[in-house]
N, C-alpha and C. Protein backbone atom coordinates (compact mmCIF):
# COMPACT_ATOMS: atom_id res chain seq x y z
N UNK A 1 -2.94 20.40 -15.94
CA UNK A 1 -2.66 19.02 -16.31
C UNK A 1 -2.53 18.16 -15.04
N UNK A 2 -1.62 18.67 -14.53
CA UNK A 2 -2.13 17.93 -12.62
C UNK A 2 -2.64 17.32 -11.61
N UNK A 3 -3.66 18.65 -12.60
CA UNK A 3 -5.19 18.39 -11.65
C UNK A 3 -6.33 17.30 -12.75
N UNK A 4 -5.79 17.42 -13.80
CA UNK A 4 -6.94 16.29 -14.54
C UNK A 4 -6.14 14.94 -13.84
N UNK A 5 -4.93 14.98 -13.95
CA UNK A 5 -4.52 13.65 -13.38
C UNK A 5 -4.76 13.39 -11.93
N UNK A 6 -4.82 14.47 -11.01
CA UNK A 6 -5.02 13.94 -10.08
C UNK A 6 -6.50 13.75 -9.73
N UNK A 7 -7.56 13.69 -10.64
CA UNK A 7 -8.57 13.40 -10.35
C UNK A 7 -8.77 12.47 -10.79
N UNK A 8 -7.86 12.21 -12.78
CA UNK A 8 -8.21 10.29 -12.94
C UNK A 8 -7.55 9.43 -11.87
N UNK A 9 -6.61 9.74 -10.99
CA UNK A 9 -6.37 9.02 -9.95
C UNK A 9 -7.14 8.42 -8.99
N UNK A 10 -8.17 9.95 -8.89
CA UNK A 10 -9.50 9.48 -7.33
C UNK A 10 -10.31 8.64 -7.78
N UNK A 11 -10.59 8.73 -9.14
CA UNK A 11 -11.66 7.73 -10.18
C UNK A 11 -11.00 6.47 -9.78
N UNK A 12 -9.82 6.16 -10.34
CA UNK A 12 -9.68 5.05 -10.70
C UNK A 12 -9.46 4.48 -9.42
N UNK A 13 -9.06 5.18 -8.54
CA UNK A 13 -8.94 4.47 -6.82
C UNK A 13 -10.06 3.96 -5.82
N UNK A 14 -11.18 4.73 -6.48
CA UNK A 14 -12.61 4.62 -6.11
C UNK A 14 -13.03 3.09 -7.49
N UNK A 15 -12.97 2.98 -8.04
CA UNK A 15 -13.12 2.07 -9.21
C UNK A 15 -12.42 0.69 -8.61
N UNK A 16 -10.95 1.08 -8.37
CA UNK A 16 -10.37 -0.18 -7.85
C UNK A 16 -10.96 -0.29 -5.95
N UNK A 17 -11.50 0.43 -5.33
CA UNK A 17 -11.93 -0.21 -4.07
C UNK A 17 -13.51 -0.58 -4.91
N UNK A 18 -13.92 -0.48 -5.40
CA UNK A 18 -15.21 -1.31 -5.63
C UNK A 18 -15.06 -2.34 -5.94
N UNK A 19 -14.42 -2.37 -7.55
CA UNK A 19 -13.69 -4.42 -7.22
C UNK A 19 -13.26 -5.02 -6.18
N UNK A 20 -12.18 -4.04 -5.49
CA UNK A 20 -11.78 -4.67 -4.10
C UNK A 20 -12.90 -5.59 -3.37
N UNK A 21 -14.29 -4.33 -3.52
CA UNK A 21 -15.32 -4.89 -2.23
C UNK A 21 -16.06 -6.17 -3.27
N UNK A 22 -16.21 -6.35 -4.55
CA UNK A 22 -16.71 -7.12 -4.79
C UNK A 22 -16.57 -8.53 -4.64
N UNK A 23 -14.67 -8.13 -4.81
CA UNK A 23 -13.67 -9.76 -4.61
C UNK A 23 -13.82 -9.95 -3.22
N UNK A 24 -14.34 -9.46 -2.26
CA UNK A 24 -14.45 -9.57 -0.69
C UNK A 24 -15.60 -10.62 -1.00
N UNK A 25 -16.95 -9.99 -1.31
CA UNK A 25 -18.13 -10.37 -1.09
C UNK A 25 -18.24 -11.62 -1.51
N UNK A 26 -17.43 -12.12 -3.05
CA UNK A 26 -17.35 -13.56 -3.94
C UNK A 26 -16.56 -14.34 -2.84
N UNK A 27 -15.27 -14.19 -2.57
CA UNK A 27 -14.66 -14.76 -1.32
C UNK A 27 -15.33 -15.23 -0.13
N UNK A 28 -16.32 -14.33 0.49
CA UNK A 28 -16.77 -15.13 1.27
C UNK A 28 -18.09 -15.32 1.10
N UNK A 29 -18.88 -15.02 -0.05
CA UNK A 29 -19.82 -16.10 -0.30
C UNK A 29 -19.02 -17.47 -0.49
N UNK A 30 -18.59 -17.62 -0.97
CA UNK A 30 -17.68 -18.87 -1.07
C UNK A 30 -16.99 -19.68 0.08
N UNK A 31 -16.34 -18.96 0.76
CA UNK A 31 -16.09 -19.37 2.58
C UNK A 31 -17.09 -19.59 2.82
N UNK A 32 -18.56 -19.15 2.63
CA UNK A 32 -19.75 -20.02 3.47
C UNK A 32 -20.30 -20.84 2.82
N UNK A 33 -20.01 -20.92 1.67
CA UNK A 33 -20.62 -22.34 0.87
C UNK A 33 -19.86 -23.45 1.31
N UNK A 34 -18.14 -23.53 1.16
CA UNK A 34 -17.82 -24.29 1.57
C UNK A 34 -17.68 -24.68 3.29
N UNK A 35 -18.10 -23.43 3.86
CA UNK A 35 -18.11 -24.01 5.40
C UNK A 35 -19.59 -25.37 5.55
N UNK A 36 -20.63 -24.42 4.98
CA UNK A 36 -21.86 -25.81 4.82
C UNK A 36 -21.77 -26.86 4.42
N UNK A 37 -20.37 -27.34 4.13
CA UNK A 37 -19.94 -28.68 3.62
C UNK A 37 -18.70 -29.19 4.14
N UNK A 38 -18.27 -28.43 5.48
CA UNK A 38 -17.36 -29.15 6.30
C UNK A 38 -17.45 -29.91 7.07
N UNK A 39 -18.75 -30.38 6.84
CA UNK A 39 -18.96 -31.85 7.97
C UNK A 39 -18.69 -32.90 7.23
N UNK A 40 -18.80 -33.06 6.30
CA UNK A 40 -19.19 -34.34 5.22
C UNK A 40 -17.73 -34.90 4.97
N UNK A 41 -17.32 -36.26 5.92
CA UNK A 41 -16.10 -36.78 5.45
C UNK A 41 -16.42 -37.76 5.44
N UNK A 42 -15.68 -39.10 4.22
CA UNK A 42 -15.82 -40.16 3.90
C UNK A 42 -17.37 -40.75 3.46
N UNK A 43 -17.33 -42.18 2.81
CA UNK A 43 -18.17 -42.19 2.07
C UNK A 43 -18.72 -41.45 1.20
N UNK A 44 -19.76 -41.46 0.63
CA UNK A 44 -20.43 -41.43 -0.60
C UNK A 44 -20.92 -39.77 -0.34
N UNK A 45 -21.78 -39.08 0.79
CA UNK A 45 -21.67 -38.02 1.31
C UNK A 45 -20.32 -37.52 1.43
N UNK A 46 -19.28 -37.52 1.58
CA UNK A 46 -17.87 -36.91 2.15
C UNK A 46 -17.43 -37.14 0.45
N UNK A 47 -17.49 -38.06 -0.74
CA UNK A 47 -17.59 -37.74 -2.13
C UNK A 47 -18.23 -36.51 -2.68
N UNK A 48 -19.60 -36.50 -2.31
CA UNK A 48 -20.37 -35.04 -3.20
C UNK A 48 -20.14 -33.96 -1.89
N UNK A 49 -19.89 -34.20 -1.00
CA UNK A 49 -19.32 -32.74 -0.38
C UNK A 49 -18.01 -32.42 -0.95
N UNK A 50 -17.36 -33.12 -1.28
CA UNK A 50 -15.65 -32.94 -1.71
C UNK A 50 -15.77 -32.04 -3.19
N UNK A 51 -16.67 -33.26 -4.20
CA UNK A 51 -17.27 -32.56 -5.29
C UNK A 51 -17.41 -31.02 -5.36
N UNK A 52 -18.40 -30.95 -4.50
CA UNK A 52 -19.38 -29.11 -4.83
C UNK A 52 -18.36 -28.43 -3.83
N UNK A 53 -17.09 -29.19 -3.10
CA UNK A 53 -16.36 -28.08 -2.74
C UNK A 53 -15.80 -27.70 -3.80
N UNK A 54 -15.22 -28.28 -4.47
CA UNK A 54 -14.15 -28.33 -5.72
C UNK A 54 -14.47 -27.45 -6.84
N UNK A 55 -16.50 -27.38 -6.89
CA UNK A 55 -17.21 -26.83 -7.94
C UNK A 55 -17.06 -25.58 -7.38
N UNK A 56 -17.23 -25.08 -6.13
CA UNK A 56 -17.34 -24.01 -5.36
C UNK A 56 -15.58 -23.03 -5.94
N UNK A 57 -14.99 -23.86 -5.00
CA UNK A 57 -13.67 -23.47 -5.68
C UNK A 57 -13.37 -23.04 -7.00
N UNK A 58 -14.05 -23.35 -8.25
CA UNK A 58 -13.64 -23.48 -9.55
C UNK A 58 -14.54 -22.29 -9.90
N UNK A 59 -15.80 -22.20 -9.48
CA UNK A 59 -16.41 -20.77 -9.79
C UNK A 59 -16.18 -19.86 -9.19
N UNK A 60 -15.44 -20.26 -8.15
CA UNK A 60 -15.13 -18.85 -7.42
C UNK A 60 -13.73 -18.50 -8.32
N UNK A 61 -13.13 -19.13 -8.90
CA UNK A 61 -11.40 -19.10 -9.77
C UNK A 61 -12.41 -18.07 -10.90
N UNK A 62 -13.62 -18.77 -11.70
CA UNK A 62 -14.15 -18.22 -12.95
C UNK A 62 -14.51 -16.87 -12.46
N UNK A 63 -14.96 -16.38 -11.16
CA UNK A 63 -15.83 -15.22 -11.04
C UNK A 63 -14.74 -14.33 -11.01
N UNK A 64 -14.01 -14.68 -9.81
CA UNK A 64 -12.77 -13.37 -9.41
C UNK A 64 -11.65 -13.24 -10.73
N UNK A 65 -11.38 -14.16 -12.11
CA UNK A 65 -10.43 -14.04 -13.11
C UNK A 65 -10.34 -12.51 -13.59
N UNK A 66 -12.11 -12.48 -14.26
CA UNK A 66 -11.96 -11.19 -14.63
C UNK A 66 -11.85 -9.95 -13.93
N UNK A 67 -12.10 -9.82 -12.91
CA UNK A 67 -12.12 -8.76 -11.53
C UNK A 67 -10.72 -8.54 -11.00
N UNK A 68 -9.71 -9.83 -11.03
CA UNK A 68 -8.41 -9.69 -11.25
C UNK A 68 -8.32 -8.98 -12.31
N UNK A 69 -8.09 -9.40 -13.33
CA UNK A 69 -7.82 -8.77 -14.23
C UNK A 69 -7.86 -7.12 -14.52
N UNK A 70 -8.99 -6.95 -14.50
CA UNK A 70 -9.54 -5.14 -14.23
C UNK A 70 -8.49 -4.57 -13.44
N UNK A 71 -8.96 -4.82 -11.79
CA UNK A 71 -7.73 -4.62 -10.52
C UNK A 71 -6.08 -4.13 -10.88
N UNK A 72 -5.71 -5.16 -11.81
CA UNK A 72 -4.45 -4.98 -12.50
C UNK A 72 -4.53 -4.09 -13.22
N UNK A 73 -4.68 -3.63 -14.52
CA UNK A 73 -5.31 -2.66 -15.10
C UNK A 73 -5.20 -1.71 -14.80
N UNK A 74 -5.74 -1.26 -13.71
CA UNK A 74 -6.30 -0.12 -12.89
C UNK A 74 -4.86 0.18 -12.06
N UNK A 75 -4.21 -0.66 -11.77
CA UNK A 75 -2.78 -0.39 -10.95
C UNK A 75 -2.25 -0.26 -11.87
N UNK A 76 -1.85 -0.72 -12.65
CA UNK A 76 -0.95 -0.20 -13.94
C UNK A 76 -1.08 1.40 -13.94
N UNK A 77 -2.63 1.73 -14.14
CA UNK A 77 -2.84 2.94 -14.98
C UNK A 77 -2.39 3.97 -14.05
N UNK A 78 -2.57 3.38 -12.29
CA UNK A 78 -2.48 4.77 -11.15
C UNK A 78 -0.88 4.57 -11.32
N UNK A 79 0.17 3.58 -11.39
CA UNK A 79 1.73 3.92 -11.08
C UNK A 79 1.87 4.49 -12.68
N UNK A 80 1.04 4.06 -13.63
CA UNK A 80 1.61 5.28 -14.71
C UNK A 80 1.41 7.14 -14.72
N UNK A 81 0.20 6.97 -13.99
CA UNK A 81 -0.42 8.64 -13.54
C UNK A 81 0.50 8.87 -12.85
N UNK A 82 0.68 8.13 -11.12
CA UNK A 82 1.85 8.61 -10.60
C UNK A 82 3.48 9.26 -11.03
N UNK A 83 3.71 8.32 -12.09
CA UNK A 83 5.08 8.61 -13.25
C UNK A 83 4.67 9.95 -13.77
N UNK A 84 3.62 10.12 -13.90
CA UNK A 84 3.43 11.39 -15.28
C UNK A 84 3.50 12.84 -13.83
N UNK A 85 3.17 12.38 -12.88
CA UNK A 85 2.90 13.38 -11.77
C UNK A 85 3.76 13.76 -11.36
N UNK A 86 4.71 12.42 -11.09
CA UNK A 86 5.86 13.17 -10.83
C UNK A 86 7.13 13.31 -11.66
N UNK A 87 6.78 13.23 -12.74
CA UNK A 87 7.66 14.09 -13.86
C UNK A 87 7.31 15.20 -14.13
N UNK A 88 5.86 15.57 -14.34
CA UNK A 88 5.57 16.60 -14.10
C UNK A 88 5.51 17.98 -13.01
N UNK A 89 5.71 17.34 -12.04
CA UNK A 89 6.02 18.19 -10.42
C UNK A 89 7.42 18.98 -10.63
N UNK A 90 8.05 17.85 -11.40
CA UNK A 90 9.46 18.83 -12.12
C UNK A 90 9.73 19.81 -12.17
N UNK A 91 8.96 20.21 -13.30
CA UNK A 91 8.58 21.45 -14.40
C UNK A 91 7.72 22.34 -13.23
N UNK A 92 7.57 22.06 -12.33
CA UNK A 92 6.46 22.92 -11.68
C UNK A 92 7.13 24.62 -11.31
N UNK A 93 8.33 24.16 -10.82
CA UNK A 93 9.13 25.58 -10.20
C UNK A 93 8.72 25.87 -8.75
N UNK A 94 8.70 24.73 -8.09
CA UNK A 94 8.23 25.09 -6.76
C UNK A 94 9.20 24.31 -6.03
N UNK A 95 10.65 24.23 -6.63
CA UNK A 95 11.69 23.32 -5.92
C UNK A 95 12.27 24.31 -4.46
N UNK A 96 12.38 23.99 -3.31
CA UNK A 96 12.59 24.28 -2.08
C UNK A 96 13.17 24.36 -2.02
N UNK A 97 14.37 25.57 -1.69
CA UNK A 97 15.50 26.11 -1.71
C UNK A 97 16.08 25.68 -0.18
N UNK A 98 17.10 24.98 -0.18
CA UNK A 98 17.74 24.37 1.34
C UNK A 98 18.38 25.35 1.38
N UNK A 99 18.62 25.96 2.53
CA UNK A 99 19.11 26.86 2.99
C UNK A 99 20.43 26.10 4.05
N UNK A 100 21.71 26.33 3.96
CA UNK A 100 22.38 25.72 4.76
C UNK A 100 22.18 26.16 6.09
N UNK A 101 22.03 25.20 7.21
CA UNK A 101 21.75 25.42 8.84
C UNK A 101 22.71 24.50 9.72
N UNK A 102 22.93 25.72 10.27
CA UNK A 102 24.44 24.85 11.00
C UNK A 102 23.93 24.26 12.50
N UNK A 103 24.10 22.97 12.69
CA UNK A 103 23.16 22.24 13.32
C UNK A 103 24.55 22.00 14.34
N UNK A 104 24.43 22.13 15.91
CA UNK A 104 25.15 22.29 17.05
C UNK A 104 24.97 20.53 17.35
N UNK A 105 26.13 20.05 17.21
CA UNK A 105 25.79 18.43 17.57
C UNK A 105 27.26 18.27 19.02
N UNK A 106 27.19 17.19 19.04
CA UNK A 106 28.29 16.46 20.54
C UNK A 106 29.55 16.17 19.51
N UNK A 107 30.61 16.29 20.18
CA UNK A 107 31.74 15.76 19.11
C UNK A 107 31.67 14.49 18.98
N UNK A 108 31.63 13.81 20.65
CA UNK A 108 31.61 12.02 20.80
C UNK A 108 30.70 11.34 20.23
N UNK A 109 28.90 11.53 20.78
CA UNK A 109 28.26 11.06 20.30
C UNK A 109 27.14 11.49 19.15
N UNK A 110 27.64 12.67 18.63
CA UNK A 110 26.93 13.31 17.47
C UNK A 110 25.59 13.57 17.50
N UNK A 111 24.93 13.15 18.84
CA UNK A 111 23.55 14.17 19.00
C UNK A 111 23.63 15.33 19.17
N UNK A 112 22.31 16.24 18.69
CA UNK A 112 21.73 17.43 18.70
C UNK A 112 22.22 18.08 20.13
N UNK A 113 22.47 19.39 20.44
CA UNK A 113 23.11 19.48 21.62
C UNK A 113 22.29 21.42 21.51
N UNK A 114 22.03 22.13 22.96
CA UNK A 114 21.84 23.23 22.74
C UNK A 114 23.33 24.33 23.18
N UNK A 115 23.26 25.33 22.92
CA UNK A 115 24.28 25.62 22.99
C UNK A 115 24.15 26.10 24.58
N UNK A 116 25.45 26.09 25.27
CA UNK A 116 25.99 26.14 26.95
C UNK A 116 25.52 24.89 27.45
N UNK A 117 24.99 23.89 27.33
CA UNK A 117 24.21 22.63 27.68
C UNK A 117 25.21 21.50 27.59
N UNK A 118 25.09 20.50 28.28
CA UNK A 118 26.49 19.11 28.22
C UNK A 118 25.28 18.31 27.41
N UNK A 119 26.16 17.62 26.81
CA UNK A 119 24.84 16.42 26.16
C UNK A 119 24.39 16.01 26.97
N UNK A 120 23.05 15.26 27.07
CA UNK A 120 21.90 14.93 27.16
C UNK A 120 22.51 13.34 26.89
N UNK A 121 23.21 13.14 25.94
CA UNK A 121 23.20 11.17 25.52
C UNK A 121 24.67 10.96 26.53
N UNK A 122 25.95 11.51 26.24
CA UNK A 122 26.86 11.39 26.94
C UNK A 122 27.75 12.15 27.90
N UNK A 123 27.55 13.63 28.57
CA UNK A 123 27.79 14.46 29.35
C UNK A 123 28.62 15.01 28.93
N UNK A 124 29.17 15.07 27.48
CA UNK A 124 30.11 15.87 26.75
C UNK A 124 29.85 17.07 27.07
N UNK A 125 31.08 18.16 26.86
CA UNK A 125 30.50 19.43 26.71
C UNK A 125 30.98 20.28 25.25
N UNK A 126 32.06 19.08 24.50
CA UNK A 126 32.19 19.29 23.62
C UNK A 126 31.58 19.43 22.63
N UNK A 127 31.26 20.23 21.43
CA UNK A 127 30.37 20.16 20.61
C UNK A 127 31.09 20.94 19.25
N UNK A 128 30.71 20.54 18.23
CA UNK A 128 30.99 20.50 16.76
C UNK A 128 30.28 21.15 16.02
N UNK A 129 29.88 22.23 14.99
CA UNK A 129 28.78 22.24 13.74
C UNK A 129 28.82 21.57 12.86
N UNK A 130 27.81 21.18 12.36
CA UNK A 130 27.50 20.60 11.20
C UNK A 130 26.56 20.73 10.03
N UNK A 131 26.65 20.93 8.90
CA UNK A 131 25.45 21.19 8.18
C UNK A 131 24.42 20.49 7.65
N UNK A 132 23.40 20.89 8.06
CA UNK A 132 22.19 19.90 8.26
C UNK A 132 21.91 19.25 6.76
C-alpha cells in the first residue's frame, strides 16, 4: 500500500511540475507582449497600448484560472497521500528503539566534552552525564 502511494505521489509531482512549466511559459509570453508595449505613453497611441495591455493582462487571468485550479488539486491530493503515509508508517513496525547514551558534557557550559580533556568552549574540567 506504500508503495502504490508512493508512486501516485511521483505522478502527481511530475503532473504538478508540468503545469508549473506551463504557468511559466503563459507568464512570460505575456511579460513579452506587454514589454512590446512599454513605449507607448500618452495620447491616443499610449490609449491602445494601455488597452491591449489590460487585454493581455485579462487573458493571461483567463488562461492561468484553470491551471491554478488543477495545481491546487494536485496539492491537496499529495498532503492527503502524505497523511495516509504517514499514518501508515505507523503500523509499519520499524519504530527505532533509542537506546539510552550517556553523553559526557561540561558542568558550566554544557558542551560535548571527551573524557580526561578540559572543555574546548570554557577550560572546565568539570564534567556531568547526561542522557542523550
Amino acid at each position: 500500500m506504500l508503495s502504490r502511494l508512493n508512486n501516485r505521489k511521483k505522478e502527481l509531482s511530475i503532473e504538478k511540475r508540468s503545469i508549473n512549466e506551463e504557468i511559466r511559459q503563459i507568464r512570460t509570453g505575456a511579460r513579452q507582449a506587454r514589454a512590446n508595449l512599454s513605449g507607448f505613453r500618452g495620447g491616443t497611441m499610449g490609449k491602445i497600448a494601455t488597452y491591449q495591455r489590460a487585454g493581455i493582462t485579462s487573458s493571461t487571468e483567463n488562461k492561468l484560472s484553470p491551471l491554478e485550479s488543477q495545481k491546487g488539486r494536485i496539492e491537496y491530493e499529495l498532503i492527503k497521500i502524505d497523511q495516509q503515509i504517514n499514518r501508515l508508517s505507523g503500523f509499519m513496525g520499524d519504530d527505532v528503539v533509542y537506546t539510552e547514551i550517556k553523553v559526557l558534557r561540561c558542568s558550566y557550559c554544557g558542551r560535548r566534552v571527551i573524557t580526561g580533556e578540559v572543555c574546548p568552549g570554557c577550560g572546565s574540567d568539570k564534567t556531568t552525564y547526561e542522557l542523550s
